[in-house]
Every structure is written in C-alpha cells, then in structure tokens.
N, C-alpha and C. Protein backbone atom coordinates (compact mmCIF):
# COMPACT_ATOMS: atom_id res chain seq x y z
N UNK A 1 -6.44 -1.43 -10.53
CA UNK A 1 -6.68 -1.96 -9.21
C UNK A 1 -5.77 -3.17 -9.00
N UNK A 2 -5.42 -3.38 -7.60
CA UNK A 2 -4.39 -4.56 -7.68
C UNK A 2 -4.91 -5.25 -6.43
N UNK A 3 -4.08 -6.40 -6.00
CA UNK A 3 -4.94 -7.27 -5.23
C UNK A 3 -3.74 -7.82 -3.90
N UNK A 4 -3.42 -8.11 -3.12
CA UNK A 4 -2.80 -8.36 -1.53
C UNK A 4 -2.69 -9.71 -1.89
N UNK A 5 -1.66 -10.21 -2.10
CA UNK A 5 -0.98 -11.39 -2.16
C UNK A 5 -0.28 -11.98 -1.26
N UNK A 6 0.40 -10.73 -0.33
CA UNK A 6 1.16 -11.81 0.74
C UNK A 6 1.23 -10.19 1.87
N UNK A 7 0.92 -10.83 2.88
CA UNK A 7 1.10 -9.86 4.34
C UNK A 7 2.23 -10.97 5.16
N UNK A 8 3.10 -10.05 5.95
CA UNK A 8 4.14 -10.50 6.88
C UNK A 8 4.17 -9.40 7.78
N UNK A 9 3.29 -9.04 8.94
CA UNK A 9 3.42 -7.84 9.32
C UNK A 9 2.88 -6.74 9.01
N UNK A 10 4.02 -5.62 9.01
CA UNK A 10 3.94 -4.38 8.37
C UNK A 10 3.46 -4.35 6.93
N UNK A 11 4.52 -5.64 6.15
CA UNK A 11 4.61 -5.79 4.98
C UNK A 11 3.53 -6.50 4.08
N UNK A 12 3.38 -5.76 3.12
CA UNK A 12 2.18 -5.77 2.32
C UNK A 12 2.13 -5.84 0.89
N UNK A 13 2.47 -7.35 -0.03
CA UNK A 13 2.52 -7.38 -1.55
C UNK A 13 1.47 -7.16 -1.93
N UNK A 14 1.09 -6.22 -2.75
CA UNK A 14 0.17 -5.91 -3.74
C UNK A 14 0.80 -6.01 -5.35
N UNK A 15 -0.72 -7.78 -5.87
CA UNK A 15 -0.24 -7.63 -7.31
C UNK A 15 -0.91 -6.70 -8.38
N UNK A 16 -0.70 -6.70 -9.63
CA UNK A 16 -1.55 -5.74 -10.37
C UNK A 16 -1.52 -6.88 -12.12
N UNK A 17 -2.57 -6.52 -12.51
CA UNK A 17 -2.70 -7.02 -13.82
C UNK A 17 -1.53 -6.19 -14.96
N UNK A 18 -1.52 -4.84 -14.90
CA UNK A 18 -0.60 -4.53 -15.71
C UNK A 18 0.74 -4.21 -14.99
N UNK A 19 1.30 -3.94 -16.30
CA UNK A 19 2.80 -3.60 -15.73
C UNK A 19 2.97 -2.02 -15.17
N UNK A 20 2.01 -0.89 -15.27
CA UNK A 20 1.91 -0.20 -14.85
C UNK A 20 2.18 0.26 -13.63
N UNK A 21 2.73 0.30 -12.61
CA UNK A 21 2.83 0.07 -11.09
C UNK A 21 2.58 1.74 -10.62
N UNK A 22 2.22 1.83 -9.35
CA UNK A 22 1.97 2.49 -8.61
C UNK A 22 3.74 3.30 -8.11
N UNK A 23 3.90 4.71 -8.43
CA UNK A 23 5.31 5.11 -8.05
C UNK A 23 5.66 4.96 -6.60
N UNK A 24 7.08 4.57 -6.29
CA UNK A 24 7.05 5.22 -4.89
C UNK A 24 6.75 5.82 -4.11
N UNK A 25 6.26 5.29 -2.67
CA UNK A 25 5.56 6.49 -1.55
C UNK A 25 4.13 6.61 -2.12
N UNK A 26 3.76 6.19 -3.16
CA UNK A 26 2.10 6.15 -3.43
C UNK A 26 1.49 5.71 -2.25
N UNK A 27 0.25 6.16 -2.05
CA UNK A 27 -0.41 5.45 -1.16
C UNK A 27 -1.96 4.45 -1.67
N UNK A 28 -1.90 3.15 -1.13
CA UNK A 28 -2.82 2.26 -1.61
C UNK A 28 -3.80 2.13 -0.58
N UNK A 29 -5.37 1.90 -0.39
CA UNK A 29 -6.31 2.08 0.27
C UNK A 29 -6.50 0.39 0.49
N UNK A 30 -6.44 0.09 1.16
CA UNK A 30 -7.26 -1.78 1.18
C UNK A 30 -8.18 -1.36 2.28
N UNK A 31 -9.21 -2.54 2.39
CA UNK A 31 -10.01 -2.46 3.53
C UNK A 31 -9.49 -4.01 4.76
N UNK A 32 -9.48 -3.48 5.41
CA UNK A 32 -9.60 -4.43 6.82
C UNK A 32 -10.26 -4.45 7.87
N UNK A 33 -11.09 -5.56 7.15
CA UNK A 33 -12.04 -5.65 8.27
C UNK A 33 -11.91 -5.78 10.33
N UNK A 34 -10.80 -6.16 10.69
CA UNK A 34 -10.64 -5.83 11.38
C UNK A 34 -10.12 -4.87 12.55
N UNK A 35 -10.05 -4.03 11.34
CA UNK A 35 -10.08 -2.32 12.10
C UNK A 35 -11.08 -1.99 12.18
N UNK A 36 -11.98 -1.71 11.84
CA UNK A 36 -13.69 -1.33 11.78
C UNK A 36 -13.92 -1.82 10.21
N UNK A 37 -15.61 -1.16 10.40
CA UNK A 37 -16.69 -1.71 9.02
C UNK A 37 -16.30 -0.45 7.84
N UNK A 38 -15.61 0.79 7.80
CA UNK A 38 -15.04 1.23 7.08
C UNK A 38 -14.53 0.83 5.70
N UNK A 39 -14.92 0.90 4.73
CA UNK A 39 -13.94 0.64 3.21
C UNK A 39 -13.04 1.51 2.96
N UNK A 40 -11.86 1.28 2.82
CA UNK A 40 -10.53 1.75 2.81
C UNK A 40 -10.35 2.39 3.82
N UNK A 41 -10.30 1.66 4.87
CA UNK A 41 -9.34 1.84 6.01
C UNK A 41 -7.98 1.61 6.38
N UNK A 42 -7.44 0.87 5.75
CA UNK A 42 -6.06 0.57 5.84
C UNK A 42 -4.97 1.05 4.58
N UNK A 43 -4.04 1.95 5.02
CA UNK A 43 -3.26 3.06 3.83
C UNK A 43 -2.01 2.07 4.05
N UNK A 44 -1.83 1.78 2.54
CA UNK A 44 -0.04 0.97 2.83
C UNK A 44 0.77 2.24 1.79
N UNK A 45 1.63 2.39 1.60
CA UNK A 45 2.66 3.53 1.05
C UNK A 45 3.64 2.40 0.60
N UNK A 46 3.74 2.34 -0.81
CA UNK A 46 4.32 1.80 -2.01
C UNK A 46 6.03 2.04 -1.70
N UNK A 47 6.57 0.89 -1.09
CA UNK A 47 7.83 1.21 -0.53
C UNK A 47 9.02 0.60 -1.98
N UNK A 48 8.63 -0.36 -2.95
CA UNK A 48 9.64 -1.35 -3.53
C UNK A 48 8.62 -1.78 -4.37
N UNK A 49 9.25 -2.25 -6.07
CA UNK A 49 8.90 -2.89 -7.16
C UNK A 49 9.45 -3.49 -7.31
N UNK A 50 8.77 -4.80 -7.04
CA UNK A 50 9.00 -6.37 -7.31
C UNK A 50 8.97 -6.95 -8.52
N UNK A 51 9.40 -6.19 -9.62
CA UNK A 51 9.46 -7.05 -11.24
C UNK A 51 8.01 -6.00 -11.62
N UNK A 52 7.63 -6.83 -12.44
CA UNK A 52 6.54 -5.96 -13.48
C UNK A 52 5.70 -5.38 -13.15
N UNK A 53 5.12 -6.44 -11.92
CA UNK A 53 3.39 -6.49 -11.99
C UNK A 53 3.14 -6.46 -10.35
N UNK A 54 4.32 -6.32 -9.43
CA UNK A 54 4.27 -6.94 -7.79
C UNK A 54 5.12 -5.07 -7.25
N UNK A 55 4.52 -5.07 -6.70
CA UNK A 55 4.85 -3.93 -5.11
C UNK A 55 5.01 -4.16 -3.72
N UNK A 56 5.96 -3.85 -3.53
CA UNK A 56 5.91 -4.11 -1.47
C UNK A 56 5.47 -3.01 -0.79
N UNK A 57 4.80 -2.84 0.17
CA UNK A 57 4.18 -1.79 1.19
C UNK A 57 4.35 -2.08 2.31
N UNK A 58 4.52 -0.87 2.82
CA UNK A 58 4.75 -0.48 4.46
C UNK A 58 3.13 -0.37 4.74
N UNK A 59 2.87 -0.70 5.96
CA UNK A 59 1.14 -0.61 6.39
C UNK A 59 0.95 0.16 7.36
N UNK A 60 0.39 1.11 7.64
CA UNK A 60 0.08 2.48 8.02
C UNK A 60 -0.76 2.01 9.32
N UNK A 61 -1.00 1.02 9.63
CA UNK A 61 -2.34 0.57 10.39
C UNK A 61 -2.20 -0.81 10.76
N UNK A 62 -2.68 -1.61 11.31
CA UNK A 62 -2.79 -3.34 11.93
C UNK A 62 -2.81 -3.70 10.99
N UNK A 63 -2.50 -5.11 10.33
CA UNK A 63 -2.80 -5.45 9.19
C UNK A 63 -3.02 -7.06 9.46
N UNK A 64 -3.35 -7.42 11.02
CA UNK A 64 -4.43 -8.21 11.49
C UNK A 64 -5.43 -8.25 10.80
N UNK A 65 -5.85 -9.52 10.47
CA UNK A 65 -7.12 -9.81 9.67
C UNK A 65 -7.54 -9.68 8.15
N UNK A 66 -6.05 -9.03 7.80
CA UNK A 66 -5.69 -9.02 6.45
C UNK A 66 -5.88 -10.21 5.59
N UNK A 67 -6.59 -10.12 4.51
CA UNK A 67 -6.50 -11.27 3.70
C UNK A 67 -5.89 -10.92 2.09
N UNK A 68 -5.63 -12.52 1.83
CA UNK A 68 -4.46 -12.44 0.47
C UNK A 68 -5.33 -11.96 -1.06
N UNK A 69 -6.46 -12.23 -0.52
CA UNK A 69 -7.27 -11.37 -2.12
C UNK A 69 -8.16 -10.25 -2.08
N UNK A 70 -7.59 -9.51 -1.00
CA UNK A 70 -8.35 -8.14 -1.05
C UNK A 70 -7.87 -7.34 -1.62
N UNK A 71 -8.74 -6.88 -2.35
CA UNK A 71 -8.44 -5.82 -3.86
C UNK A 71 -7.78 -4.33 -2.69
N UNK A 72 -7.07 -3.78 -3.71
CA UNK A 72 -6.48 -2.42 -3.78
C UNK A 72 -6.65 -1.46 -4.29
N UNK A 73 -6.69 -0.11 -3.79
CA UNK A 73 -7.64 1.53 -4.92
C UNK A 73 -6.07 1.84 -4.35
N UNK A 74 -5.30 2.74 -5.95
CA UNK A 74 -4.82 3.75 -5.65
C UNK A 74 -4.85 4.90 -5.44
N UNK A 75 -4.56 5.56 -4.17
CA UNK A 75 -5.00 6.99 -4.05
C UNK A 75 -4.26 8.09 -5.31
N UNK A 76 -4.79 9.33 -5.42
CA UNK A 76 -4.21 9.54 -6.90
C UNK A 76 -2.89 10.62 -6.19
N UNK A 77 -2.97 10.27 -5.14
CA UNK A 77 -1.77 11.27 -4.22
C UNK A 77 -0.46 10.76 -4.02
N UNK A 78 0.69 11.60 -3.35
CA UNK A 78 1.99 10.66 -2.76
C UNK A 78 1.46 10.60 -1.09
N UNK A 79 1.92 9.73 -0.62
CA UNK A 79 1.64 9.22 1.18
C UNK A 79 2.05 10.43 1.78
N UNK A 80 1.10 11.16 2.84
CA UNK A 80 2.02 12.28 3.71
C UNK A 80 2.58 11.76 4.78
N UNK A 81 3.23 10.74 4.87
CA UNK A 81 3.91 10.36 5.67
C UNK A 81 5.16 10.79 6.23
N UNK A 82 5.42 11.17 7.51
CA UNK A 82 6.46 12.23 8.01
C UNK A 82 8.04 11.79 7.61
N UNK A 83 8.45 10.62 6.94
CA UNK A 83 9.63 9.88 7.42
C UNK A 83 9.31 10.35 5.57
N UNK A 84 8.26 10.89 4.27
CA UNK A 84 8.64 10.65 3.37
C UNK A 84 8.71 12.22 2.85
N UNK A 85 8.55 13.34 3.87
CA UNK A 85 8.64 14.16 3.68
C UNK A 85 10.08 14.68 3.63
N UNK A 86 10.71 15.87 2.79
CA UNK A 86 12.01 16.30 2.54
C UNK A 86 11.86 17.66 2.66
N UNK A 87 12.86 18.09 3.09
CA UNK A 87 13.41 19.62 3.87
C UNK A 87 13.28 20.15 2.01
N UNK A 88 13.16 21.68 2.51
CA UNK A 88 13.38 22.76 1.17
C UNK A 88 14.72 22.56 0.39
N UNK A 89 15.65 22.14 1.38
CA UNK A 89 17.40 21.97 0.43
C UNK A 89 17.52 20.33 0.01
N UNK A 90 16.24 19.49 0.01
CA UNK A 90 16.30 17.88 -0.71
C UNK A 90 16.60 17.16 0.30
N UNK A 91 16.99 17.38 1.56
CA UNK A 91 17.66 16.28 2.61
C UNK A 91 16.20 15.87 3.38
C-alpha cells in the first residue's frame, strides 16, 4: 500500500514503503472525499518512477479535496485507459 504525498492537479505522487513499485499504466484506487462517500473512487494510472520508493500519476477524476496522506490500493490490473491501449501491429 502506498500513500499521496504531493497533488498538483492531474498529478499525483504516491509513496510506498518498499522498493517494489507499481509497473507502468497500473492503476491505483485512492479515495476522495470530495467526489462522493465512495472508497476508492478516484483511479490515478502509474505514469513515471521517481527513484525507489516514489511514483507519479495521471488522475482519472477531480483530485479537489485530495489530501497528502491518503493511503493507496493497487488494483491487480493495467488502467483501460484509451490513450494506453495499442493497435494489434504495437502502434
């Protein structure tokens, strides 16, 4: 599990205790409370590895009301996000 260290926007650091990191295009669940009363409502997709233990994310959703120590679940999937999907010939 990892934890929201810094929001700028879209952008979304999630740290982690181990060095283990979450692969690219993963998708991470946080909750934000100000989208509704929902737990894991807000999907960020694991864009960049920041050294060992730090990830940057794209945020799928508002990320208004976001705070810097709200824990993180990794989904055990890759993001179906349309911009991370690739044609049958790799392009």
């Amino acid at each position: 599990m990892g934890r929201v260290v810094q929001v700028i926007g879209p952008v979304v650091d999630v740290a982690f205790d181990s060095a283990e990191l979450p692969e690219i295009n993963t998708a991470l669940l946080l909750t934000n409370p100000s989208i509704d009363k929902r737990e894991d409502n807000l999907t960020v997709e694991v864009a960049q590895h920041l050294g060992e233990h730090m990830v940057r994310c794209v945020a799928m959703d508002n990320t208004d009301g976001l705070i810097a120590v709200s824990p993180s679940r990794t989904r055990a999937t890759r993001s179906r996000c349309p911009w991370a999907w690739k044609s049958s010939d790799g392009s």
